[in-house]
Protein backbone atom coordinates (compact mmCIF):
# COMPACT_ATOMS: atom_id res chain seq x y z
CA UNK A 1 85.04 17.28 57.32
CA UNK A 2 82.36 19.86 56.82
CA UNK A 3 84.64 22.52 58.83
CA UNK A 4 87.74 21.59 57.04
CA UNK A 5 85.85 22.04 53.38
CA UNK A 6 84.85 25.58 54.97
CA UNK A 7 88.27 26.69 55.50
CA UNK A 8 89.39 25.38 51.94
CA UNK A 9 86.95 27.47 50.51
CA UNK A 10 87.95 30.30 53.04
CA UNK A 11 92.07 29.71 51.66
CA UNK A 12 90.71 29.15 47.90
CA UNK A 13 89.46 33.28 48.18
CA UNK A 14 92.16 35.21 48.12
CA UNK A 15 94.06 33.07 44.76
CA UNK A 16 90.77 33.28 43.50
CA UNK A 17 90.22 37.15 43.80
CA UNK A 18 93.74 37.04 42.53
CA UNK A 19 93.18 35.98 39.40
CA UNK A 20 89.71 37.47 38.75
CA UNK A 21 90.79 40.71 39.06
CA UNK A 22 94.53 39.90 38.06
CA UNK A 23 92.69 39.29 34.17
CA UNK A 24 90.36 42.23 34.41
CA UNK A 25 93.18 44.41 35.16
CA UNK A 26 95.29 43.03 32.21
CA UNK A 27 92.36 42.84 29.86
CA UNK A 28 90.16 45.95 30.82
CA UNK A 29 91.80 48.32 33.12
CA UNK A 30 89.19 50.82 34.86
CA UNK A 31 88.06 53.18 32.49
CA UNK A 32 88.20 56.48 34.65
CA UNK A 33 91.22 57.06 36.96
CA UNK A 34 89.45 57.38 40.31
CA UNK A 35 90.12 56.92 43.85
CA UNK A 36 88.29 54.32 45.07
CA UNK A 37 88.67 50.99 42.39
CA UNK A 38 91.58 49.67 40.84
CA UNK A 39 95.10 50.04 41.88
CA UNK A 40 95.57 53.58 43.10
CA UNK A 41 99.12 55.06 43.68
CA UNK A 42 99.76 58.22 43.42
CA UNK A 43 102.29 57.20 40.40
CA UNK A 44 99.58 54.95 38.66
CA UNK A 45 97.00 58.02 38.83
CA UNK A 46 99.60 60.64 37.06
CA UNK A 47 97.79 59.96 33.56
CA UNK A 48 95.92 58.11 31.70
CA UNK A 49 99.11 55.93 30.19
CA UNK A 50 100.57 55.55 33.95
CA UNK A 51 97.38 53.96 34.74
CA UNK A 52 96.82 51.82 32.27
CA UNK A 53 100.41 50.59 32.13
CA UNK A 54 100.31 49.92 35.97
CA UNK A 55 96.82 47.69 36.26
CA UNK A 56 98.36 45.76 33.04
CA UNK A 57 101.51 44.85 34.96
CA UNK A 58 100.00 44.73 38.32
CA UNK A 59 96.89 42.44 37.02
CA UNK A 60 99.79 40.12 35.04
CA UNK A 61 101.37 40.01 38.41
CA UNK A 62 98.04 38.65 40.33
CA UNK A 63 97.02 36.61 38.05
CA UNK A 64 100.19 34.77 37.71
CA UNK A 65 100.62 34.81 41.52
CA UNK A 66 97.21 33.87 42.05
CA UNK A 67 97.70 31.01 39.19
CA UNK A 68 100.44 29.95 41.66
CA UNK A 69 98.98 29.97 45.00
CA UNK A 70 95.65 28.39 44.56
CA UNK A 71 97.16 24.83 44.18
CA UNK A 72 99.92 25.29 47.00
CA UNK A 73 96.98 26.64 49.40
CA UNK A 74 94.70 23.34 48.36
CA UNK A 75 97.53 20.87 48.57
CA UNK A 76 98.66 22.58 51.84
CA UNK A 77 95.12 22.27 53.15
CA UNK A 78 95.03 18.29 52.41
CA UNK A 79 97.99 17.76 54.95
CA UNK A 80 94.97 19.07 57.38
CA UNK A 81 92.64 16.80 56.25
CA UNK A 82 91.37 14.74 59.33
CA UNK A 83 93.17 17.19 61.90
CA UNK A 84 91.47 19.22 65.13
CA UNK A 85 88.70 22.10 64.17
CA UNK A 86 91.48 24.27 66.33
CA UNK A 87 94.59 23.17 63.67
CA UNK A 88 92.76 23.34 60.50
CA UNK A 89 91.34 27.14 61.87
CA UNK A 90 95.02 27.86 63.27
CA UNK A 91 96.97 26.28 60.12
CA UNK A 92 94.37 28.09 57.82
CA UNK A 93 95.01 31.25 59.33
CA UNK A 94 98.87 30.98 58.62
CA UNK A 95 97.96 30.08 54.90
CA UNK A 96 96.12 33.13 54.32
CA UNK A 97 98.89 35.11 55.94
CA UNK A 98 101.06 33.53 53.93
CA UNK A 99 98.60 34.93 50.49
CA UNK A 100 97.84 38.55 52.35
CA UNK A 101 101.78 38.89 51.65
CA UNK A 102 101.46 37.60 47.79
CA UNK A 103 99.15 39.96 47.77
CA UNK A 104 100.77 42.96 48.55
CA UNK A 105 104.17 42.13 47.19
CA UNK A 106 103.24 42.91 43.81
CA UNK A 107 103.18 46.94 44.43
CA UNK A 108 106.46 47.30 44.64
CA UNK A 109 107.81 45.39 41.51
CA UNK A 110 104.70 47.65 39.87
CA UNK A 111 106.24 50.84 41.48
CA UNK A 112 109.38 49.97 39.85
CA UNK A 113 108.10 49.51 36.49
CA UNK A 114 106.47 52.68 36.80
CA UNK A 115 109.30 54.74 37.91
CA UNK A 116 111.54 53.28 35.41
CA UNK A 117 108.99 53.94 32.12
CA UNK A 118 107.47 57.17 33.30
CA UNK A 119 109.16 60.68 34.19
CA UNK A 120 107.40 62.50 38.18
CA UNK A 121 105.12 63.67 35.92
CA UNK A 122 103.61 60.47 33.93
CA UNK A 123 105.43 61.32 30.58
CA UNK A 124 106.93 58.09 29.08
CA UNK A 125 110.51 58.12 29.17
């Protein structure tokens, strides 16, 4: 029991992080454009607008992603409930795999929405 309430705290991170940073992108984008916090694309770091634009619609994206998978990764974890150490670890490990992808899907929608409301140069369109 002890091991399997590990790994649900383990699968909770990633919705978690998800939706932290999902609302303080939406709410309070970094201030500076820099090249080490936030979401950093060469498109989101054209201007000031470009940036701000793309950590509102990529932080709505994580939050409501991370909204999502928080409950399917817990309810997915109780079908492990009572199983081996090596099928929680092994199942656990496909769950977060599973959320790595949530996680990076989200770019490209953003890219998108960039491209579409900004010129190569980060003028609105």
């Amino acid at each position: 029991m002890g091991y399997w309430l590990y790994m649900l705290g383990v699968c909770l991170v990633i919705p978690l992080t998800m939706i932290i940073f999902g609302r303080h992108f939406m709410h309070s984008p970094p201030k500076e454009i820099n090249g080490s916090y936030g979401y950093r694309t060469s498109m989101s770091m054209k201007s000031r607008e470009t940036w701000d634009f793309a950590h509102r619609y990529f932080g709505r994206l994580w939050f409501i992603l991370g909204l999502m998978l928080l409950p399917l990764s817990a309810a997915a974890m109780l079908f492990l409930l009572g199983e081996s150490v090596k099928a929680i670890g092994n199942s656990s490990l496909i769950i977060m795999a599973f959320q790595l992808l949530f996680l990076i899907i989200p770019i490209f929608p953003t890219e998108r929405a960039l491209k579409k409301n900004f010129d190569q140069f980060g003028f609105r369109r």
